[in-house]
Protein backbone atom coordinates (compact mmCIF):
# COMPACT_ATOMS: atom_id res chain seq x y z
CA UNK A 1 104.00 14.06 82.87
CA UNK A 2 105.14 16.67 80.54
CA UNK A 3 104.11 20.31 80.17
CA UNK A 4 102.01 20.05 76.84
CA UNK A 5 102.03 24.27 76.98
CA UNK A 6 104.55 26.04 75.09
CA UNK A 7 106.18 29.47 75.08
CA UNK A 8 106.68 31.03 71.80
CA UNK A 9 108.09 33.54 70.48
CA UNK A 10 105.84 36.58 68.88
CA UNK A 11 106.14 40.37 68.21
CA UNK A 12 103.52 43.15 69.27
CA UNK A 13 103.29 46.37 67.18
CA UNK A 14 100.98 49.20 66.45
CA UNK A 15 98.99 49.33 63.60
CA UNK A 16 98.03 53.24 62.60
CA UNK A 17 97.26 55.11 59.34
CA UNK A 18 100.51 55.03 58.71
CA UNK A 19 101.35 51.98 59.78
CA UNK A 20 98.18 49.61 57.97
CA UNK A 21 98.41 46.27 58.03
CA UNK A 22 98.83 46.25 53.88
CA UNK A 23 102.32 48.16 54.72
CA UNK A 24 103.20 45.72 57.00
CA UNK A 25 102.54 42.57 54.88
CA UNK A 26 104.87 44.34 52.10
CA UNK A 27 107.59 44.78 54.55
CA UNK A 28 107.56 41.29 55.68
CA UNK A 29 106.70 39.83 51.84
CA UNK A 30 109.94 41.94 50.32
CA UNK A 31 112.25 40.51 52.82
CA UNK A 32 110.97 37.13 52.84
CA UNK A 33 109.76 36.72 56.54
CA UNK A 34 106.14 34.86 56.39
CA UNK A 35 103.57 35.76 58.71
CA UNK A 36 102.68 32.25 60.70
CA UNK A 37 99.61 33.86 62.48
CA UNK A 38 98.66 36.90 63.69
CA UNK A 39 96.07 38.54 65.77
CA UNK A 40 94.74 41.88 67.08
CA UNK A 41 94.37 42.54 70.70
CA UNK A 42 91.77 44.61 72.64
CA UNK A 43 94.67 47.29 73.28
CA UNK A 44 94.29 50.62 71.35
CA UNK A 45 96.24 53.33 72.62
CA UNK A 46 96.05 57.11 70.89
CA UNK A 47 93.98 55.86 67.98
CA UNK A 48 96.23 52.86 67.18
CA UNK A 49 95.14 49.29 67.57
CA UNK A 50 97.89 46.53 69.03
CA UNK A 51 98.61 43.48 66.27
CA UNK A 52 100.51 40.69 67.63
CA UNK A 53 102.46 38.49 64.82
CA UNK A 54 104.43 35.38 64.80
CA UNK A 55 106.51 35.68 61.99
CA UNK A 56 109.12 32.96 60.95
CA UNK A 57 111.79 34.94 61.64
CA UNK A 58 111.12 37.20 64.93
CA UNK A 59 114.18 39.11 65.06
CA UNK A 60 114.48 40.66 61.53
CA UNK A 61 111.34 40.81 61.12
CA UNK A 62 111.23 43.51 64.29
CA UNK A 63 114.07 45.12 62.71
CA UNK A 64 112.91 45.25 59.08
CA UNK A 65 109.32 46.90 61.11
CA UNK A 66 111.28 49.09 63.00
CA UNK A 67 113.30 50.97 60.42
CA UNK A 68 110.15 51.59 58.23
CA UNK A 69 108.68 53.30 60.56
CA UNK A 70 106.51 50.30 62.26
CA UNK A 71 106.15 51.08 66.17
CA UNK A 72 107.55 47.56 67.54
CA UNK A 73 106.46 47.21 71.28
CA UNK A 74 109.30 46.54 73.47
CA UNK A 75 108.70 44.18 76.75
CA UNK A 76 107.98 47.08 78.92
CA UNK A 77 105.22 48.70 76.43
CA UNK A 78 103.79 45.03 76.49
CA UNK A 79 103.47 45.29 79.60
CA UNK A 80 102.35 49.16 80.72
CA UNK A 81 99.44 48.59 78.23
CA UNK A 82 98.52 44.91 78.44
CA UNK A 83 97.07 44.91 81.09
């Protein structure tokens, strides 16, 4: 029988004052990436709160985040602080 679970493919950042989630709707929205879901997690490291996204398109949407400022978490941060 087939595995009805599948893996897919999201994005973890930091939310901040800087970084709200109204400036990271804009980023997405201006480029044309849509958000599919999103949801926070129970992580909050130096004031900041961890959002994870699954936006249609993960890969320039992570560098669209990235070079306005947005912390993106890479694998290893996902890991040192999730657990």
């Amino acid at each position: 029988m087939p595995n009805p679970r599948k893996n897919t493919e999201v994005t973890a950042i930091f939310i901040s004052e800087e970084s709200r989630l109204s400036k990271i709707t804009k980023i997405l929205g201006d480029g044309g990436i849509n958000i599919e879901y999103a949801y926070s997690s129970a992580v909050h490291v130096d004031g900041k709160v961890a959002l994870i996204l699954r936006p249609s398109n993960v890969e320039k949407a992570e560098q669209m985040l990235s070079a306005n400022g947005v912390a993106v978490l890479s694998l290893d941060e996902i890991s040192k602080n999730f657990k």
